[in-house]
N, C-alpha and C. Protein backbone atom coordinates (compact mmCIF):
# COMPACT_ATOMS: atom_id res chain seq x y z
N UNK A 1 26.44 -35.59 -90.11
CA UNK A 1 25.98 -35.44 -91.47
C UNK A 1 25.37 -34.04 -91.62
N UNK A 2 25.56 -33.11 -92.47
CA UNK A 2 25.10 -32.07 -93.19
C UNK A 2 23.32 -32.37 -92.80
N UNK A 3 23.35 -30.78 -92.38
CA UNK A 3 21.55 -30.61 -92.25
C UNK A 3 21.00 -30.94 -93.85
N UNK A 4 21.67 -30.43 -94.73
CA UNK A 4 21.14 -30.21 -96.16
C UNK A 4 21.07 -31.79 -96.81
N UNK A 5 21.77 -32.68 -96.17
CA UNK A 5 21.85 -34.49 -96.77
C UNK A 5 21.34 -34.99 -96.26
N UNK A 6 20.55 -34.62 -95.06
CA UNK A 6 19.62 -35.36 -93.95
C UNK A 6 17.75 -35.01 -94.57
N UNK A 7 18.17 -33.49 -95.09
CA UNK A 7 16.59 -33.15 -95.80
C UNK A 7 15.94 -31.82 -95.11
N UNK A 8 16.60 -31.56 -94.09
CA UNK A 8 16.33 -30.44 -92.95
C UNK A 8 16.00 -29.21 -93.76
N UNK A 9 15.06 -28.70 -93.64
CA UNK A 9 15.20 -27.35 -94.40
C UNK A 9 14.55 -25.98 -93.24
N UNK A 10 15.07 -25.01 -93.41
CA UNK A 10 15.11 -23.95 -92.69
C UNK A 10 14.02 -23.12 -93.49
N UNK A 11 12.96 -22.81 -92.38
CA UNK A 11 11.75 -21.87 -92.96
C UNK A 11 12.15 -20.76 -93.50
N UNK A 12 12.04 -19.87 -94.71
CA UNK A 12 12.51 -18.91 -95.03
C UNK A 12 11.01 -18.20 -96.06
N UNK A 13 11.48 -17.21 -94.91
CA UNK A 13 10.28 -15.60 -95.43
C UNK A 13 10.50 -15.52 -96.82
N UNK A 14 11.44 -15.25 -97.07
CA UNK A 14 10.94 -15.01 -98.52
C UNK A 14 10.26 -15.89 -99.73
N UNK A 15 10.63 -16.89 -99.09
CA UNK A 15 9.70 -18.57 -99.68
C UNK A 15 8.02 -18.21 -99.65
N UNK A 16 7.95 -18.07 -98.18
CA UNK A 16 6.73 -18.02 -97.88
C UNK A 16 5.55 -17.22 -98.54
N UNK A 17 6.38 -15.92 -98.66
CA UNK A 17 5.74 -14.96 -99.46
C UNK A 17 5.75 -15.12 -101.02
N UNK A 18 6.73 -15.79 -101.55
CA UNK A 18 6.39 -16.11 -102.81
C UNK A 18 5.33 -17.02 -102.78
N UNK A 19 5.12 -17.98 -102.33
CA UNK A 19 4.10 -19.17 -102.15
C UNK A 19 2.76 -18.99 -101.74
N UNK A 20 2.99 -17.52 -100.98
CA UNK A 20 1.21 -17.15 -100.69
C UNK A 20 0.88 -16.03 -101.92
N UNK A 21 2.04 -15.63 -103.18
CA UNK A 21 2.07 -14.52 -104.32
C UNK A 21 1.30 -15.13 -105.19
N UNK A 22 2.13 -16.51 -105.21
CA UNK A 22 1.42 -17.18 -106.59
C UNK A 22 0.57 -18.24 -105.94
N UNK A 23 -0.18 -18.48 -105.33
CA UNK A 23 -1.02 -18.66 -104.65
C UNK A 23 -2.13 -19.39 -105.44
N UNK A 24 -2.72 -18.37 -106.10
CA UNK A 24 -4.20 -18.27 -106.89
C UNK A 24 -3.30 -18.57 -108.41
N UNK A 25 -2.21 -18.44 -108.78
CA UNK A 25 -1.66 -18.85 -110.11
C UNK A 25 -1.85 -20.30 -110.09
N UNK A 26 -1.20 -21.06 -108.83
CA UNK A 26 -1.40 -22.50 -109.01
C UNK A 26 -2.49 -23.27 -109.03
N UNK A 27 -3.45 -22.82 -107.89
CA UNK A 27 -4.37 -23.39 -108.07
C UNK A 27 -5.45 -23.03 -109.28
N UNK A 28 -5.23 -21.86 -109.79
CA UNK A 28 -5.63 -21.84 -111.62
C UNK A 28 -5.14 -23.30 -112.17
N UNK A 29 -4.26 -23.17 -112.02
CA UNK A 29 -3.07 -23.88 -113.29
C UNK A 29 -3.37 -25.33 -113.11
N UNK A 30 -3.60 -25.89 -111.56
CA UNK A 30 -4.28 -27.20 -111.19
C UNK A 30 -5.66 -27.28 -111.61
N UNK A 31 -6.70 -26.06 -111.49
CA UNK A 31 -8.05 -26.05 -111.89
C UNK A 31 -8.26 -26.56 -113.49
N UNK A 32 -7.85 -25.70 -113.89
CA UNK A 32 -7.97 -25.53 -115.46
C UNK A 32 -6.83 -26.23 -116.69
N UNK A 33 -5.56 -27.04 -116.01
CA UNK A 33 -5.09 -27.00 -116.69
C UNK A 33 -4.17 -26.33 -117.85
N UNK A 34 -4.05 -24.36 -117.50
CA UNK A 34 -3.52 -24.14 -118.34
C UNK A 34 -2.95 -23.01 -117.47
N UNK A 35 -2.10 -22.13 -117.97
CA UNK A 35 -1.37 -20.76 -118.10
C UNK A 35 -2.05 -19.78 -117.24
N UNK A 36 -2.27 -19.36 -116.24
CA UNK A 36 -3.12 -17.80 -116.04
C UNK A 36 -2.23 -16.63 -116.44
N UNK A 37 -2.59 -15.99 -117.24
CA UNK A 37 -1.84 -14.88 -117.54
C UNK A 37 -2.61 -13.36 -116.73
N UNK A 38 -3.30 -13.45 -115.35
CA UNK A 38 -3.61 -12.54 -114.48
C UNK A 38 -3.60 -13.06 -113.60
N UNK A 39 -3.47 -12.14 -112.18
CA UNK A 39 -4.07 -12.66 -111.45
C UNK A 39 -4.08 -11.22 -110.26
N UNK A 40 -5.19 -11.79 -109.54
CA UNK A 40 -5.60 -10.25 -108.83
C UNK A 40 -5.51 -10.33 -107.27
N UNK A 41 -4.63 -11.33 -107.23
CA UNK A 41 -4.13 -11.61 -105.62
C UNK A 41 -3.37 -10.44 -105.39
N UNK A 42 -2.58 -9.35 -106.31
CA UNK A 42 -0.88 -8.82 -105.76
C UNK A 42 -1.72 -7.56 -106.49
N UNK A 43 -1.71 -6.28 -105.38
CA UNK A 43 -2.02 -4.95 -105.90
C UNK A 43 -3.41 -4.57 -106.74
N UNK A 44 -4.52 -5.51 -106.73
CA UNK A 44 -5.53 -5.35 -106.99
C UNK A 44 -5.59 -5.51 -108.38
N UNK A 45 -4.42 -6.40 -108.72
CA UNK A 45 -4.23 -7.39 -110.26
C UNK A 45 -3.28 -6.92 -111.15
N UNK A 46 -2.21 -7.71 -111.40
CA UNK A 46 -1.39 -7.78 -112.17
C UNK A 46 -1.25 -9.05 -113.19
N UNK A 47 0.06 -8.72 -114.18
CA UNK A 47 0.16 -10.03 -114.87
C UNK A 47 0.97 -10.97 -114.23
N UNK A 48 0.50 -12.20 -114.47
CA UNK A 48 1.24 -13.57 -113.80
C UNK A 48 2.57 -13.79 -114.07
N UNK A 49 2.81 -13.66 -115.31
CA UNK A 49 4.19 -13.74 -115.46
C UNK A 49 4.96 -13.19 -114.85
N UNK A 50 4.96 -12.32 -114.20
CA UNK A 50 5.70 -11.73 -113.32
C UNK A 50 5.89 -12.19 -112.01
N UNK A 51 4.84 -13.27 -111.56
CA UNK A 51 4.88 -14.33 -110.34
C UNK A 51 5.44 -15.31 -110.75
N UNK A 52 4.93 -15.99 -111.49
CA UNK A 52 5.10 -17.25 -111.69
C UNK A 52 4.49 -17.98 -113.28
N UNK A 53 5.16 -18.18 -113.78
CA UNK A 53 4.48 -18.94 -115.34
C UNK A 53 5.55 -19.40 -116.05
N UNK A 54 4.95 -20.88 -116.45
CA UNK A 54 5.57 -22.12 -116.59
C UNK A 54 5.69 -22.13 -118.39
N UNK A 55 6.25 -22.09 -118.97
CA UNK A 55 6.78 -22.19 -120.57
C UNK A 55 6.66 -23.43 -121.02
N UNK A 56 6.19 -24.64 -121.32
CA UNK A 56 6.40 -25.50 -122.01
C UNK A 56 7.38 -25.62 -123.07
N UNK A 57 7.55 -24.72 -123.70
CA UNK A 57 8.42 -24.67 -124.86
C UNK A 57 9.71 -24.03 -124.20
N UNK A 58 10.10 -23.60 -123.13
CA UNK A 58 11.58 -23.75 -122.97
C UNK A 58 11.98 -24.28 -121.82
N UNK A 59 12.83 -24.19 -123.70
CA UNK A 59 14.39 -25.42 -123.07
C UNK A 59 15.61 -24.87 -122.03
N UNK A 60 15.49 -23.73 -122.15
CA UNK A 60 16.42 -23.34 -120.89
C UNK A 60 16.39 -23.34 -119.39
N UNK A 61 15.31 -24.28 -119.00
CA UNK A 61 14.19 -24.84 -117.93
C UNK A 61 15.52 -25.88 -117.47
N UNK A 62 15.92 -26.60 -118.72
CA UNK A 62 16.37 -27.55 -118.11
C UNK A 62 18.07 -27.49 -118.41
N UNK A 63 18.24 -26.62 -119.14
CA UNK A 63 19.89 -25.92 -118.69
C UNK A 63 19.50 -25.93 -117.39
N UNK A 64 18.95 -25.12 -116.61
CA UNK A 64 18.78 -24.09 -115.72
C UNK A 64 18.65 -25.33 -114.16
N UNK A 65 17.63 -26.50 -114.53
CA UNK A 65 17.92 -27.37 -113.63
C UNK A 65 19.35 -27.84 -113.52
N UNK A 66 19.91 -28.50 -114.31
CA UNK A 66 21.30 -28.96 -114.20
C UNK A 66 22.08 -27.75 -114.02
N UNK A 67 22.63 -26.68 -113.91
CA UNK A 67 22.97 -26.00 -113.33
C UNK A 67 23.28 -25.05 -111.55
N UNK A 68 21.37 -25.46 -111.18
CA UNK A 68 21.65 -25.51 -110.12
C UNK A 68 21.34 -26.89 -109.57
N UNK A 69 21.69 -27.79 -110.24
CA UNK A 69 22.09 -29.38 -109.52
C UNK A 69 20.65 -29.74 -109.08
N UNK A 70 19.38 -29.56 -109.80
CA UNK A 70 18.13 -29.80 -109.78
C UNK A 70 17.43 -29.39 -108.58
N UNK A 71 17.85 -27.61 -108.22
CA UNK A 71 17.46 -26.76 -106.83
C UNK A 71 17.88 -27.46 -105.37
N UNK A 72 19.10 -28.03 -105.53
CA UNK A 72 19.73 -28.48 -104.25
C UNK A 72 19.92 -27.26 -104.12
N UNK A 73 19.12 -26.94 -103.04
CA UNK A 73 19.70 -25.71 -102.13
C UNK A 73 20.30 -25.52 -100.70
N UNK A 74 21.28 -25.08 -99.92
CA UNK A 74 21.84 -24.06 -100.96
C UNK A 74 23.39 -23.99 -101.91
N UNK A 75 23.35 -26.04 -101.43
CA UNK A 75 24.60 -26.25 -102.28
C UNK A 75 24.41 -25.72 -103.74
N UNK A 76 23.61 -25.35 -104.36
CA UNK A 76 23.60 -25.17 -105.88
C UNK A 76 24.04 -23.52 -105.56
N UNK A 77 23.94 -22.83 -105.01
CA UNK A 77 24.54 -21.35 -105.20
C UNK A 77 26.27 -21.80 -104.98
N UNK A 78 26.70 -22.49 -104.43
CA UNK A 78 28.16 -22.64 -104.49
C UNK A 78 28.55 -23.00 -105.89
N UNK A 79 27.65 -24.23 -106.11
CA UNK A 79 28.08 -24.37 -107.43
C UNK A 79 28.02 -23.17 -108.25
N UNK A 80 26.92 -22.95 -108.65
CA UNK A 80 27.00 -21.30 -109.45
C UNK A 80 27.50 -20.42 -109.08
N UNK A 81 28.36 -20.10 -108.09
CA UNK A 81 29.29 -19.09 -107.95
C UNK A 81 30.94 -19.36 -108.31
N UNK A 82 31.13 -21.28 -108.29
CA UNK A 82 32.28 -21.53 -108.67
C UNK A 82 32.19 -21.44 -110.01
N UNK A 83 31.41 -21.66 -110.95
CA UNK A 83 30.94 -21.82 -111.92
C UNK A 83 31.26 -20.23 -112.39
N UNK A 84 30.72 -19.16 -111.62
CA UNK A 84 30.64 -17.49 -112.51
C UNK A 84 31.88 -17.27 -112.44
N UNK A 85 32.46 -17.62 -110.82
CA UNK A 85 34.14 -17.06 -110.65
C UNK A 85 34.83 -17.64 -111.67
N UNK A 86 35.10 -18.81 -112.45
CA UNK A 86 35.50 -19.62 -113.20
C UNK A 86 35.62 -19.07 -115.10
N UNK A 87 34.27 -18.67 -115.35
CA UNK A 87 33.75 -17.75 -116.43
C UNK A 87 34.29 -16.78 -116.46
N UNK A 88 34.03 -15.92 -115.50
CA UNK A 88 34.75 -14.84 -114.95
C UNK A 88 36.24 -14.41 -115.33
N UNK A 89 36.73 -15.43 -114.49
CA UNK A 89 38.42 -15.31 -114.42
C UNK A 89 39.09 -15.46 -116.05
N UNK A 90 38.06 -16.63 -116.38
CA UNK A 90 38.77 -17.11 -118.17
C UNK A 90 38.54 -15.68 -118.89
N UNK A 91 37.33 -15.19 -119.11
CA UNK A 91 36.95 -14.17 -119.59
C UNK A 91 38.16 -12.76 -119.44
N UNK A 92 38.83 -12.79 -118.07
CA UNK A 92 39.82 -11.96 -118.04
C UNK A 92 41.01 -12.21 -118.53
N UNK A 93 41.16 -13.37 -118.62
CA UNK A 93 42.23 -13.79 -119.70
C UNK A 93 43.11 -14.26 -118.88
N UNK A 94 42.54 -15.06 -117.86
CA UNK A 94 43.11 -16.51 -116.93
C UNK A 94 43.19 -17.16 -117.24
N UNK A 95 44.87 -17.87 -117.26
CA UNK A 95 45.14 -19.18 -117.44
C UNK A 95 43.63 -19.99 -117.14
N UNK A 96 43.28 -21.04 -117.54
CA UNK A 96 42.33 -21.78 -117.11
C UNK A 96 42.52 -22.67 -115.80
N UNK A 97 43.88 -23.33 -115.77
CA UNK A 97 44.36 -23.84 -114.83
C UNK A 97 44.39 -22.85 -113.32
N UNK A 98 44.60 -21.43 -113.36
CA UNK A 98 45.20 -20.81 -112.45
C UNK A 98 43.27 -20.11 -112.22
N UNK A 99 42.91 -20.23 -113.11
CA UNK A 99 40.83 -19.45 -113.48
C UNK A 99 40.34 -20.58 -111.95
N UNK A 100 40.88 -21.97 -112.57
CA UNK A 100 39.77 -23.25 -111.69
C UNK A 100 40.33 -23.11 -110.19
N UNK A 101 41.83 -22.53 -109.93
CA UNK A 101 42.09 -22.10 -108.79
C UNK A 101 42.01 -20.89 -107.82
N UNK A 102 41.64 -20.11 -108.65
CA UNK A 102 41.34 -18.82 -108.68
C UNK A 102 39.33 -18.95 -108.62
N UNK A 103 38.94 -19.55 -108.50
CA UNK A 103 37.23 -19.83 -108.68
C UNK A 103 36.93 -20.70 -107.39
N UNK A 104 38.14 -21.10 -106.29
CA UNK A 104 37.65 -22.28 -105.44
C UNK A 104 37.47 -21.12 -104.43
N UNK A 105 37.79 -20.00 -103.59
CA UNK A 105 37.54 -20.34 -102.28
C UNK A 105 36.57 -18.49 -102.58
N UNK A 106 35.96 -18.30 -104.33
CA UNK A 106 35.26 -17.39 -103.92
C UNK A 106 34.06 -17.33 -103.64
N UNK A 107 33.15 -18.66 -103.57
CA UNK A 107 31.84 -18.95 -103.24
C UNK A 107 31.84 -18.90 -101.43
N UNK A 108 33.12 -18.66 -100.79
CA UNK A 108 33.44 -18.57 -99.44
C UNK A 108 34.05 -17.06 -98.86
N UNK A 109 33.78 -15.77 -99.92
CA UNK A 109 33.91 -14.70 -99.75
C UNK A 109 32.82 -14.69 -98.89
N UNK A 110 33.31 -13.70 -97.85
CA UNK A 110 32.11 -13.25 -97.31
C UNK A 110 30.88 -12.43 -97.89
N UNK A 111 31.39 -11.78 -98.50
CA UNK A 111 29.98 -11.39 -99.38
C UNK A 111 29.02 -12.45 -99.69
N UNK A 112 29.60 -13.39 -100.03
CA UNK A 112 29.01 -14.69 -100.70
C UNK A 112 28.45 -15.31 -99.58
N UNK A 113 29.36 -15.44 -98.57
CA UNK A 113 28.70 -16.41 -96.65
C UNK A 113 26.94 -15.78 -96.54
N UNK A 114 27.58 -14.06 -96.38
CA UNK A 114 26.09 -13.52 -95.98
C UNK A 114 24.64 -13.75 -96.90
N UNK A 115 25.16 -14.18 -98.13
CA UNK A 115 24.18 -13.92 -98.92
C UNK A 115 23.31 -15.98 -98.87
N UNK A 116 24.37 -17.04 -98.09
CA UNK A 116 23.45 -17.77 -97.97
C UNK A 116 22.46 -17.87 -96.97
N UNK A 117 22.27 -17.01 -95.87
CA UNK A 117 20.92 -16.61 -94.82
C UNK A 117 19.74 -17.15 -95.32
N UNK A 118 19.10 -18.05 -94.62
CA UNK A 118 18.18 -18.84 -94.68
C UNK A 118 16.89 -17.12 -95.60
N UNK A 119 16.75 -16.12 -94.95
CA UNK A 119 16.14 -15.35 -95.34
C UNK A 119 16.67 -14.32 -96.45
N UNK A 120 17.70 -14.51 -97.53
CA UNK A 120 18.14 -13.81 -98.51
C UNK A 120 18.17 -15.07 -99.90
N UNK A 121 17.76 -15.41 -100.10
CA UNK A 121 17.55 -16.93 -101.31
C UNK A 121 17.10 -15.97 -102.21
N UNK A 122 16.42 -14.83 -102.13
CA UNK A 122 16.31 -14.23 -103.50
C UNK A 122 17.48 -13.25 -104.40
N UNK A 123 18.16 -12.90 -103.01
CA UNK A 123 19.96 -12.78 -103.52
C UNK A 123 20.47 -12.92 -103.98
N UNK A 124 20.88 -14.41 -103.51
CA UNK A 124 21.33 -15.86 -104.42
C UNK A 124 20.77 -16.12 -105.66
N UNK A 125 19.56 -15.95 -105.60
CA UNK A 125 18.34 -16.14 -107.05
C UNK A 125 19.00 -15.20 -107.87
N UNK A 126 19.03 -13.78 -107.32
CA UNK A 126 19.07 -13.16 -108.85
C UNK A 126 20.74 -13.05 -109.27
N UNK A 127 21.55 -13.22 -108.06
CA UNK A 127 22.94 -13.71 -108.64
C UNK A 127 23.17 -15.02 -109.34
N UNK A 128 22.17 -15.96 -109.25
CA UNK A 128 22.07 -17.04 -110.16
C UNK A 128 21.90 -16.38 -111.36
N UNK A 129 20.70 -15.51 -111.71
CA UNK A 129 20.10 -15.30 -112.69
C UNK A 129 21.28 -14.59 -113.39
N UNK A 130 22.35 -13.80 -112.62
CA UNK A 130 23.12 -12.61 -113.82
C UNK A 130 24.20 -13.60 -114.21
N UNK A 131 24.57 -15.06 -113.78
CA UNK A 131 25.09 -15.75 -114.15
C UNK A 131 25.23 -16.42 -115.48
N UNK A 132 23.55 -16.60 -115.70
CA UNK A 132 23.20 -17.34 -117.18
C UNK A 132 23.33 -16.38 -118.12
C-alpha cells in the first residue's frame, strides 16, 4: 500500500519553517479570536498577510480545497498538473479528446518528478497557484 494511503508523511523543511513563520500569527488568532494583521516574529516585523491570514469571506478557499482534493498531498499536485496540462492543451486549440490524452503522462515529466521532493512543496505550491 502507498506510503501516502497508510498516512506516512515525510518531514519537510520547508513546512517547518513556515510553521515556526507563522508561529505567533496562530497563536494570536487562537488568543484573541481574530485576524493579526502584524507580526514581529520575521525581520523585526512585518505584515501577516504575507505569512498567513485566513479570509472569512472567501469563497475561493473552497474552489481551492476541491481542487487540490482537500491538501492530499502530494497526490493533489498530480491532479493539478493533469488538470493545467488539460487547460493548457484546450487553450491551444486541442482536440479535447486528444488535450485529456495529451494531459496524462505530463504530471510524470521529469521536471514535474523533481519538483515532488519531500523538500520543494513550495514549488508545487506556487505551480498550483499559476494554475488558478
Amino acid at each position: 500500500m502507498p506510503d501516502v494511503l497508510e498516512g506516512k508523511k515525510i518531514s519537510q523543511h520547508d513546512i517547518i519553517q513556515y510553521k515556526g513563520m507563522s508561529k505567533e500569527i496562530v497563536d494570536h488568532r487562537a488568543k484573541y479570536s481574530e485576524e493579526p494583521l502584524w507580526t514581529n516574529s520575521m525581520f523585526g516585523g512585518m505584515p501577516a498577510y504575507l505569512i498567513s491570514t485566513r479570509y472569512k469571506s472567501n469563497i475561493l478557499r473552497q474552489v481551492h480545497n476541491i481542487m487540490t482534493l482537500f491538501n492530499f498531498r502530494p497526490v493533489c499536485f498530480i491532479f493539478l498538473y493533469l488538470v493545467g496540462a488539460y487547460i493548457a492543451l484546450l487553450l491551444f486549440g486541442v482536440n479535447p479528446w486528444l488535450s485529456f490524452a495529451g494531459a496524462l503522462p505530463m504530471p510524470f515529466h521529469p521536471t514535474f518528478l523533481l519538483s515532488y521532493k519531500p523538500d520543494t512543496f513550495q514549488k508545487c505550491w506556487h505551480l498550483d497557484i499559476c494554475l488558478q
